[in-house]
Protein backbone atom coordinates (compact mmCIF):
# COMPACT_ATOMS: atom_id res chain seq x y z
CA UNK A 1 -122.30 54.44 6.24
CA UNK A 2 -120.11 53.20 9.45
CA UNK A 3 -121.78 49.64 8.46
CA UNK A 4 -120.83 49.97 5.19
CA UNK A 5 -116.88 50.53 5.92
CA UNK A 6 -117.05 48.40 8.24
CA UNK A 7 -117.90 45.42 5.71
CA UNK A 8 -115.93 46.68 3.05
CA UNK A 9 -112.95 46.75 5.58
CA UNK A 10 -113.86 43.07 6.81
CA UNK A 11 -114.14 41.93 3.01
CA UNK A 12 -110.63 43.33 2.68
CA UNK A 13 -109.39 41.66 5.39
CA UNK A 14 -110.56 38.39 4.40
CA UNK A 15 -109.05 38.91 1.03
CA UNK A 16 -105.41 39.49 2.71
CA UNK A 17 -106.04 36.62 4.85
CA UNK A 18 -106.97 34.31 1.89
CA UNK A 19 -103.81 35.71 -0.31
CA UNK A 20 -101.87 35.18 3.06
CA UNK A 21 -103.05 31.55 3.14
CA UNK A 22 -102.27 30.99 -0.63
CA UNK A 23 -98.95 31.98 -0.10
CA UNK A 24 -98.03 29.58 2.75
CA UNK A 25 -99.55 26.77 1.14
CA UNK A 26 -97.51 27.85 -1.95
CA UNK A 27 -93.84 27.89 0.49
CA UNK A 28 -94.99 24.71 1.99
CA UNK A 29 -94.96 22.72 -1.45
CA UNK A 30 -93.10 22.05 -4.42
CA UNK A 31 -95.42 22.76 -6.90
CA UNK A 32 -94.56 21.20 -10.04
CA UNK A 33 -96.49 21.68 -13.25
CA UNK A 34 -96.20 19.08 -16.54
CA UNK A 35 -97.47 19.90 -20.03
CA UNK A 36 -98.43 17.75 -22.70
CA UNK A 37 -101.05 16.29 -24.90
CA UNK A 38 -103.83 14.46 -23.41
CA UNK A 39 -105.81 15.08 -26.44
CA UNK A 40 -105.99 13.77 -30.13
CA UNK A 41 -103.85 12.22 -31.84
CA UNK A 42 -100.31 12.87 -29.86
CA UNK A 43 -102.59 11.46 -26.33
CA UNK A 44 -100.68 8.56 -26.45
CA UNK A 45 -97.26 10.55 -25.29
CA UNK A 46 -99.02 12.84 -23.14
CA UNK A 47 -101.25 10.57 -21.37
CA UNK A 48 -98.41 8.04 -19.92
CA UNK A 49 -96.31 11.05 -19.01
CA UNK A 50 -98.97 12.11 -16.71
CA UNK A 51 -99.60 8.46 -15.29
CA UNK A 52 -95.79 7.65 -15.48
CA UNK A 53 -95.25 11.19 -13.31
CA UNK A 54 -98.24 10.75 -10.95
CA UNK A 55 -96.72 7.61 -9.53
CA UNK A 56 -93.37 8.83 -9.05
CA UNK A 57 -95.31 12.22 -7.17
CA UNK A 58 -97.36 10.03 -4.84
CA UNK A 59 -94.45 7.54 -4.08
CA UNK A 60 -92.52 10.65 -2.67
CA UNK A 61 -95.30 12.27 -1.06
CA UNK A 62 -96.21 8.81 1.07
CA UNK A 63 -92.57 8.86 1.74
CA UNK A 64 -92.23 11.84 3.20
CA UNK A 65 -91.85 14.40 0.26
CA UNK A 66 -88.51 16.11 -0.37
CA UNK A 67 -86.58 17.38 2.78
CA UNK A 68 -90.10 17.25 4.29
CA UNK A 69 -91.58 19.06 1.95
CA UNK A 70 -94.69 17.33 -0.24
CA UNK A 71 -94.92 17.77 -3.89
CA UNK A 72 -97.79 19.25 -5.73
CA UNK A 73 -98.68 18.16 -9.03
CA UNK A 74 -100.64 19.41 -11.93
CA UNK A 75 -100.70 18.54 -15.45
CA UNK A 76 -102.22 20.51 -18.59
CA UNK A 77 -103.38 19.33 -21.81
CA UNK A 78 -101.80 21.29 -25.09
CA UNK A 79 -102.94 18.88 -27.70
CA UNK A 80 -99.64 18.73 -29.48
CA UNK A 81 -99.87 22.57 -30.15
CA UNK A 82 -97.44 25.29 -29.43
CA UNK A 83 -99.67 28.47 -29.17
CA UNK A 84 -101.85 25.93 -26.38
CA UNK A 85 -98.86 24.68 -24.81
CA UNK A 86 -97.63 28.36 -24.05
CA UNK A 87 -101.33 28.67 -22.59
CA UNK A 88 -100.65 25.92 -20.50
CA UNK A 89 -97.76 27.32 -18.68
CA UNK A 90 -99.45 30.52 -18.23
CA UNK A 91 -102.47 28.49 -16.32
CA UNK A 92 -99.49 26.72 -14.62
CA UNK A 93 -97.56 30.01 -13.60
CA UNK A 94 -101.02 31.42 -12.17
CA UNK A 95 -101.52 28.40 -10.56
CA UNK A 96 -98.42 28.66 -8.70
CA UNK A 97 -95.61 26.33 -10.46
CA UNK A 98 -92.29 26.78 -9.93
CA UNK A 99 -91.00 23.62 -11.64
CA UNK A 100 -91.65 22.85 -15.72
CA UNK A 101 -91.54 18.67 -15.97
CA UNK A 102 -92.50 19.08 -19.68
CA UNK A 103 -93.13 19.44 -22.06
CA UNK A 104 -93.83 16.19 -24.00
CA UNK A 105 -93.61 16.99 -27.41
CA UNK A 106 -90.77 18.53 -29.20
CA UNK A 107 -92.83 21.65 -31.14
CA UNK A 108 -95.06 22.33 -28.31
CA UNK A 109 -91.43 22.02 -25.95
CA UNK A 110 -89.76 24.50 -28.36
CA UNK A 111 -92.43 27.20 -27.71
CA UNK A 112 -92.58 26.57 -23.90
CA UNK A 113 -88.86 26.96 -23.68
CA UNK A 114 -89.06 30.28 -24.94
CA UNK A 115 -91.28 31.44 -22.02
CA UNK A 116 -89.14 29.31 -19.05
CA UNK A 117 -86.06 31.28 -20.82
CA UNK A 118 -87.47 34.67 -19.99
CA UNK A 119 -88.83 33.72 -16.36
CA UNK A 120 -85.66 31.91 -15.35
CA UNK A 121 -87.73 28.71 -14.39
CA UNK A 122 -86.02 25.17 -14.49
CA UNK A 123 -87.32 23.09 -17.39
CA UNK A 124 -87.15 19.30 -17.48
CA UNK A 125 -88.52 17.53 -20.24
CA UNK A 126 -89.48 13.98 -20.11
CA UNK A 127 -89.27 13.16 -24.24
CA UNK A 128 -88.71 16.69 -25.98
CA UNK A 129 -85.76 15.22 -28.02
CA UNK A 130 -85.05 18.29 -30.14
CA UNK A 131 -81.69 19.92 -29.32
CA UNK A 132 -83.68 23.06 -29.38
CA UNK A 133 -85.91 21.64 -26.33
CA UNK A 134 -82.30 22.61 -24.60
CA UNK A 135 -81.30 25.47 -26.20
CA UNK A 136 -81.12 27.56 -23.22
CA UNK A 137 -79.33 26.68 -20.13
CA UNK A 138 -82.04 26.36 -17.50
CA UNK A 139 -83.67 23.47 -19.48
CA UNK A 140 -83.07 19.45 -19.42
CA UNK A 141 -83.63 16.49 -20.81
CA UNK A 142 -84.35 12.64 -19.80
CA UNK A 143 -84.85 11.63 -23.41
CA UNK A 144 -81.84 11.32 -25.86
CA UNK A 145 -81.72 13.84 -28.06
CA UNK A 146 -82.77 13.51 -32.10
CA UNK A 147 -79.05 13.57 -33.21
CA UNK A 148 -78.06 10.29 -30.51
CA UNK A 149 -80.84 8.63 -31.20
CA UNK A 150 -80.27 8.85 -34.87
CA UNK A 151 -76.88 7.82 -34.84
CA UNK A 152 -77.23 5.40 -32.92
CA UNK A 153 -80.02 3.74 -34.56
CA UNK A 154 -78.00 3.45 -37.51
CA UNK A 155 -75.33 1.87 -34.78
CA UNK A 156 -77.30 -0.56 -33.97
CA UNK A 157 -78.62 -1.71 -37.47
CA UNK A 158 -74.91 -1.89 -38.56
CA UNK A 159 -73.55 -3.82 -35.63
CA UNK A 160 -76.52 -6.24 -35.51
CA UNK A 161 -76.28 -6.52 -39.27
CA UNK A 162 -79.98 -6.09 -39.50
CA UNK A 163 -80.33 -5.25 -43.16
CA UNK A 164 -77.69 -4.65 -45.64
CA UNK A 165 -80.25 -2.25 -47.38
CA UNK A 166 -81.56 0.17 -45.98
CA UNK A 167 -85.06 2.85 -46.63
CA UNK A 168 -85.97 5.94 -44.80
CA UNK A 169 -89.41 7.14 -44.62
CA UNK A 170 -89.39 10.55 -42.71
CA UNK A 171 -91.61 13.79 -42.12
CA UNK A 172 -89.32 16.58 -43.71
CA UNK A 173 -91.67 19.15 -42.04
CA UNK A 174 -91.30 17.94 -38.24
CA UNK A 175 -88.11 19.08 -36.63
CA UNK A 176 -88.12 15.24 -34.63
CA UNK A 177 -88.20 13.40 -37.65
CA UNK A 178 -85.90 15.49 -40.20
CA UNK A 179 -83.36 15.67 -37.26
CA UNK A 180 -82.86 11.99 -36.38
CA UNK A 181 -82.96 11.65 -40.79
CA UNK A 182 -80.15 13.50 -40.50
CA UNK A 183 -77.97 12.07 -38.03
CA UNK A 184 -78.86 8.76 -39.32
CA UNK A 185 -78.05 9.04 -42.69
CA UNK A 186 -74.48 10.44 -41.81
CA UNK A 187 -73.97 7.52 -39.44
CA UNK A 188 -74.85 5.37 -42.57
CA UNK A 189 -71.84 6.26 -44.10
CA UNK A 190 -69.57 4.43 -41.39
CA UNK A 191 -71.83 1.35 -41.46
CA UNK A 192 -71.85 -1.70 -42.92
CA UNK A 193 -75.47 -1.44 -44.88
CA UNK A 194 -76.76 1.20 -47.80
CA UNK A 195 -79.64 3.51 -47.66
CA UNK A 196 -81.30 2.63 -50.95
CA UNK A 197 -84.01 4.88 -50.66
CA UNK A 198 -85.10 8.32 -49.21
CA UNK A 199 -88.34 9.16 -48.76
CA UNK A 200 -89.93 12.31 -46.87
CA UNK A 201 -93.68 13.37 -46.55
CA UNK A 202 -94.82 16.52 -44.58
CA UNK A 203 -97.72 17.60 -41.84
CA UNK A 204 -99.92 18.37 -45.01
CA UNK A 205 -99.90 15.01 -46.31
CA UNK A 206 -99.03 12.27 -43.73
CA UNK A 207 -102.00 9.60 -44.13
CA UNK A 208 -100.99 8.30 -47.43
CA UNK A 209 -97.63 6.39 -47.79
CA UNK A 210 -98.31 4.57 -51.22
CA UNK A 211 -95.75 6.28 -53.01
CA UNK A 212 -92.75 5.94 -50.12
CA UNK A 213 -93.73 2.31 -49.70
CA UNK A 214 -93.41 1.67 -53.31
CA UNK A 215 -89.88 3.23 -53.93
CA UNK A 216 -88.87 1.38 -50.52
CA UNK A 217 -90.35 -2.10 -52.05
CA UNK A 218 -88.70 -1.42 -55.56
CA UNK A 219 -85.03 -0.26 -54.10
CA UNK A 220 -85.27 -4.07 -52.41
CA UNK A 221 -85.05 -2.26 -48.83
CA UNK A 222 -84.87 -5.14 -46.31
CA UNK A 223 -85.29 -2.65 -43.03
CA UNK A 224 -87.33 0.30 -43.46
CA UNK A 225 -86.31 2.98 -40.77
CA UNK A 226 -88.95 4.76 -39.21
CA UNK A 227 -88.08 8.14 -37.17
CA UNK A 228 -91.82 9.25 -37.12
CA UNK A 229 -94.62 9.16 -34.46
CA UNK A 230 -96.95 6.17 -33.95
CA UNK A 231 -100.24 8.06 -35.28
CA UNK A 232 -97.99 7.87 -38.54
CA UNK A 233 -96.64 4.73 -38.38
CA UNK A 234 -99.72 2.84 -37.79
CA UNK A 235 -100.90 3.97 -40.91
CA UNK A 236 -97.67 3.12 -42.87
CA UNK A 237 -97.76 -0.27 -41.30
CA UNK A 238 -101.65 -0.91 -42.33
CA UNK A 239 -100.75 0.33 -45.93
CA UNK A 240 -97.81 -1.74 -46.41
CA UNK A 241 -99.34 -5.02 -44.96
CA UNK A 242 -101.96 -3.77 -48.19
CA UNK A 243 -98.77 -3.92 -50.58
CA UNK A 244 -97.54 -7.14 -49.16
CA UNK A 245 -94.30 -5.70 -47.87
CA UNK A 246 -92.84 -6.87 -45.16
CA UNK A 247 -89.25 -5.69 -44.35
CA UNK A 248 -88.20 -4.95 -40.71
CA UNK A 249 -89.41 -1.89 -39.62
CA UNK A 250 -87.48 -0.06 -36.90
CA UNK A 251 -88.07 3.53 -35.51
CA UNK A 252 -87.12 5.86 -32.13
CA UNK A 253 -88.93 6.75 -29.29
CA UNK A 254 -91.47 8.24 -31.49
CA UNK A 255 -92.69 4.97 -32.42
CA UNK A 256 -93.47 3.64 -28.65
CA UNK A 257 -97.17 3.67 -27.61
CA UNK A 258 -98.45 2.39 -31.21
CA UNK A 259 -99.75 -0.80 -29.51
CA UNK A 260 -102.21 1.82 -28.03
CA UNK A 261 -103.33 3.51 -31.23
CA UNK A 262 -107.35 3.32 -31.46
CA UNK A 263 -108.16 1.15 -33.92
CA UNK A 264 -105.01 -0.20 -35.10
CA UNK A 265 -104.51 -3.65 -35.38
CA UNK A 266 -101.49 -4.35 -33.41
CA UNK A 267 -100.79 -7.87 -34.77
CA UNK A 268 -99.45 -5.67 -38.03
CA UNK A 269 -96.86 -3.88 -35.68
CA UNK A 270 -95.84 -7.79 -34.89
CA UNK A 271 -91.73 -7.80 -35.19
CA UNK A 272 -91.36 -4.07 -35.38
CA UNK A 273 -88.00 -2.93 -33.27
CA UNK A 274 -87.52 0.61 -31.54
CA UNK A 275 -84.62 1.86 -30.00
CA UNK A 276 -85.96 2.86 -26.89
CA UNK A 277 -84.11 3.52 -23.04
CA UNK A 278 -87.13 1.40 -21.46
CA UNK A 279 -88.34 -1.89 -21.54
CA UNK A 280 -91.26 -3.09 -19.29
CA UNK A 281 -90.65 -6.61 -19.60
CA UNK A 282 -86.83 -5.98 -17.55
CA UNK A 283 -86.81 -8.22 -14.47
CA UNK A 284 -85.32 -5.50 -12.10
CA UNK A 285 -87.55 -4.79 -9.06
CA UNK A 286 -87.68 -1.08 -10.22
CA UNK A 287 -89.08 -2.16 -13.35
CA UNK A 288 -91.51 -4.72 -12.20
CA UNK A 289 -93.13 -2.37 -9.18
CA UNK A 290 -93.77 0.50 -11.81
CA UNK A 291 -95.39 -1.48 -14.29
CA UNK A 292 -97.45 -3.47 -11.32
CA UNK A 293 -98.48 0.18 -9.97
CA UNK A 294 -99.61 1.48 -13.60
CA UNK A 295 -101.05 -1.34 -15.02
CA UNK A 296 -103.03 -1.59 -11.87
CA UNK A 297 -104.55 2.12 -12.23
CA UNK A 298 -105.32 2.18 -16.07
CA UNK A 299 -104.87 -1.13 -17.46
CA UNK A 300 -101.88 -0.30 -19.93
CA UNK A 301 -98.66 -1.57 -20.09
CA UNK A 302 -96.61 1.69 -19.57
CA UNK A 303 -94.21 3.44 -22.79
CA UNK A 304 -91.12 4.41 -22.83
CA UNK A 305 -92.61 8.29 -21.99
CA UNK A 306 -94.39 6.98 -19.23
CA UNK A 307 -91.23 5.68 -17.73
CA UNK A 308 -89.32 8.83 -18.55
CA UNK A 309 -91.51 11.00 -16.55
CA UNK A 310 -91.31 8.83 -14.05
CA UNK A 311 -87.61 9.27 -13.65
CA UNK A 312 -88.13 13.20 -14.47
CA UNK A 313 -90.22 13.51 -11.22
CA UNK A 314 -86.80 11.74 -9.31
CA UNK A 315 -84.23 13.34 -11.02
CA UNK A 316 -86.50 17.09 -9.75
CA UNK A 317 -85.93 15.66 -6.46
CA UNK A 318 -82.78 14.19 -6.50
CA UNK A 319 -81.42 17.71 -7.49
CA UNK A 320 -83.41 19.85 -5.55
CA UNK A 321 -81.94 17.65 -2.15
CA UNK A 322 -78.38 17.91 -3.54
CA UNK A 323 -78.90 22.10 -4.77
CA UNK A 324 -80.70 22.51 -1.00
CA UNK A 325 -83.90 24.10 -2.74
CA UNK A 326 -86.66 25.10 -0.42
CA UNK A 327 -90.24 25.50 -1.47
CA UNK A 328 -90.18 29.32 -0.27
CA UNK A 329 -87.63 30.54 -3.00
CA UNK A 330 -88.62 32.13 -5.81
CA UNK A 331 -88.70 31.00 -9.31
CA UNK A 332 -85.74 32.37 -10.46
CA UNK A 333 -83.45 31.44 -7.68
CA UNK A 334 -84.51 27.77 -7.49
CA UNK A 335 -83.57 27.81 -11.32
CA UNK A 336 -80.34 28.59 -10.55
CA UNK A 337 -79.57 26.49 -8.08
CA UNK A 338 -80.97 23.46 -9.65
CA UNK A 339 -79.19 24.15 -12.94
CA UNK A 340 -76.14 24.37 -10.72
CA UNK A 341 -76.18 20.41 -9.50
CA UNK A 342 -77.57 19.63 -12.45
CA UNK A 343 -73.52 18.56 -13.62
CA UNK A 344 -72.97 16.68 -10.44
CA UNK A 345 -76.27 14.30 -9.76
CA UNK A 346 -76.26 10.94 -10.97
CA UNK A 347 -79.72 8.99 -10.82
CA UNK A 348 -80.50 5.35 -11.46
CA UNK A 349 -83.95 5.68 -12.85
CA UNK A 350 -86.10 3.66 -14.89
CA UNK A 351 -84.48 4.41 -18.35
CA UNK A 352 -81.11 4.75 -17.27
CA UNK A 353 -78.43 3.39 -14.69
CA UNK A 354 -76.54 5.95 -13.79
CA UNK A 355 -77.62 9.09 -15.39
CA UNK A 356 -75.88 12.10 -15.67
CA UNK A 357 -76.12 15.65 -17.51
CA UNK A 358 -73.87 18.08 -19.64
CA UNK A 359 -74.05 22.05 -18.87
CA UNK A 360 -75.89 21.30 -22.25
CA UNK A 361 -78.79 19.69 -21.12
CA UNK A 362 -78.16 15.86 -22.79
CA UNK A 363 -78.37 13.30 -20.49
CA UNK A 364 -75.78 10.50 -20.59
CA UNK A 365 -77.13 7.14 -20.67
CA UNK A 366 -76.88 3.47 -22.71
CA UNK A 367 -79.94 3.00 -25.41
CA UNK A 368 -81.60 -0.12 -25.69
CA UNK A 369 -83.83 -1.87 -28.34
CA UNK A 370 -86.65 -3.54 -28.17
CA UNK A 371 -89.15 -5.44 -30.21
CA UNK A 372 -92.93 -5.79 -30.17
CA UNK A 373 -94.00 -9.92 -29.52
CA UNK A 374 -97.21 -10.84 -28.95
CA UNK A 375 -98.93 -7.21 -28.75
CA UNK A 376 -95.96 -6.34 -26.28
CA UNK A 377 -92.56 -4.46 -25.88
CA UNK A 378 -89.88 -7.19 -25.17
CA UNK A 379 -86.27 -6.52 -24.97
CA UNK A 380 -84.29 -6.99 -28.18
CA UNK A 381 -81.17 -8.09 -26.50
């Protein structure tokens, strides 16, 4: 019996010791979770997030870390899908996170905002472009927002003089698309060009674009706006190189990472423009080191989301030196202090020179287009 208690009692003891242990290692770190899809369809997105933020993670940690203090990373797959993505951060929270870089995608983003909402955890998303990614006031964003990049897409396309007519082919079912629709269209009206036709399709029936390619080719649209994904528009493109049709076609962030689609043939995506903050052809050192460093690891030239989480990871830091967050405070009170700075940080990052952030959670930065040449992402300008 005394041999019994006695092991139970040393079990216990190695139990407190082991929590113990977890707990420093936890106040020793910044550990930082990121959500997104690494799987199906969306992978594109979700897979250069996690290489774009990995870089940024070890270039700190070989620094130094933050204040002394080395980041830990981890990233979990939601394969474009809300219900997993709140599974994610639950994995995350056990794990220890105390950070949200994520999510990727805007749906998925939407759920997960919910859930940082109620636990008072700061939320920075890389390319959740919804305004309801930062509906509540512990969450950010790097990417524009669907209403900027909307209007000023249709900005662009006016002061360029692009196209003097103009078709929209949109996913009335996907808060991304339908939003930057939206915004676009209204924009339209102050522009020197006409939208001549209108044409949405939905999550139930987005692999055949006969019909919206038609009305497009018919209305004599000269620039065909795209504010889809790249899973979407690869088909579009395949189908309307099928029709013969060949008008500019020009989309948002959405659209970046199609040269990676599996088998698409990227000489149809040949001339196609995107209004995007990143452009890995830029001679700036910046640029040049970060494409180097990931084309080096996986062989890909890096997307505009890859280059966005990049500059998430920096813009963490840069806030948590200037709020004085230490890895020992708790979730909710490294929330507030990084929401706090948030208004008073500028960072010259990758997608930006410059950036800064509203109380709202936009960032304020100067979009850029580019244009695919040659199976890659050149600079418009």
């Amino acid at each position: 019996m005394r041999k019994r208690l006695f092991g139970l009692l040393l079990v216990c003891c190695m139990v407190v010791l082991s929590l113990a242990a977890c707990k420093k290692a936890n106040d020793e770190k910044f550990y930082i979770g990121g959500i997104g899809p690494l799987t199906e369809g969306a992978a594109v997105y979700g897979t250069h997030v996690y290489w774009g933020a990995q870089i940024a993670v070890d270039e700190i940690n070989e620094a130094g870390g933050i204040n002394g203090a080395l980041i830990e990373f981890k990233f979990e797959d939601d394969v474009h899908d809300p219900e997993k993505a709140v599974n994610a951060y639950n994995s995350l929270k056990d794990w220890g996170m105390k950070i949200l870089m994520g999510t990727v995608t805007t749906k998925p983003c939407i759920a997960v905002a919910e859930e940082t909402k109620a636990d008072n955890m700061f939320q920075l998303t890389p390319s959740g472009s919804s305004p309801d990614c930062i509906k509540y006031d512990n969450a950010f964003q790097v990417c524009f927002t669907d209403p900027n990049q909307g209007s000023a897409s249709a900005k662009y396309i006016g002061e360029k003089g692009l196209a003097s007519k103009i078709a929209v082919i949109y996913n009335s079912s996907d808060s991304y698309s339908s939003g930057i629709y939206e915004t676009f269209a209204k924009e339209a009206e102050n522009q020197p060009f006409e939208i001549v036709a209108a044409e949405a399709f939905t999550d139930d029936n987005k692999s055949d674009f006969s019909v919206q390619l038609q009305k497009a080719k018919e209305a004599g649209a000269e620039l065909v706006f795209l504010p889809i994904y790249a899973q979407e528009a690869s088909l579009l493109l395949t189908q309307a190189e099928a029709r013969d049709y060949k008008p500019i076609f020009f989309g948002c962030d959405g659209l970046d990472g199609i040269l990676t689609i599996e088998n698409f043939d990227t000489s149809l995506a040949e001339g196609v423009m995107l209004l995007t903050p990143f452009a890995a052809d830029a001679t700036d050192e910046k640029t040049q080191s970060f494409v180097k460093k990931f084309k080096d690891a996986h062989g890909e030239i890096p997307n505009q989301f890859a280059a966005d989480a990049y500059d998430a990871i920096y813009i963490i830091k840069a806030a948590i030196e200037k709020a004085g967050v230490k890895p020992d405070m708790s979730i909710s009170d490294m929330c507030d202090k990084l929401v706090k700075v948030m208004t008073e940080i500028s960072v010259d990052g990758l997608t930006g020179a410059g950036m800064t952030w509203e109380a709202t959670g936009e960032v304020n930065k100067a979009p850029m287009a580019v244009v695919i040449k040659d199976g890659t992402y050149v600079s418009a300008e």
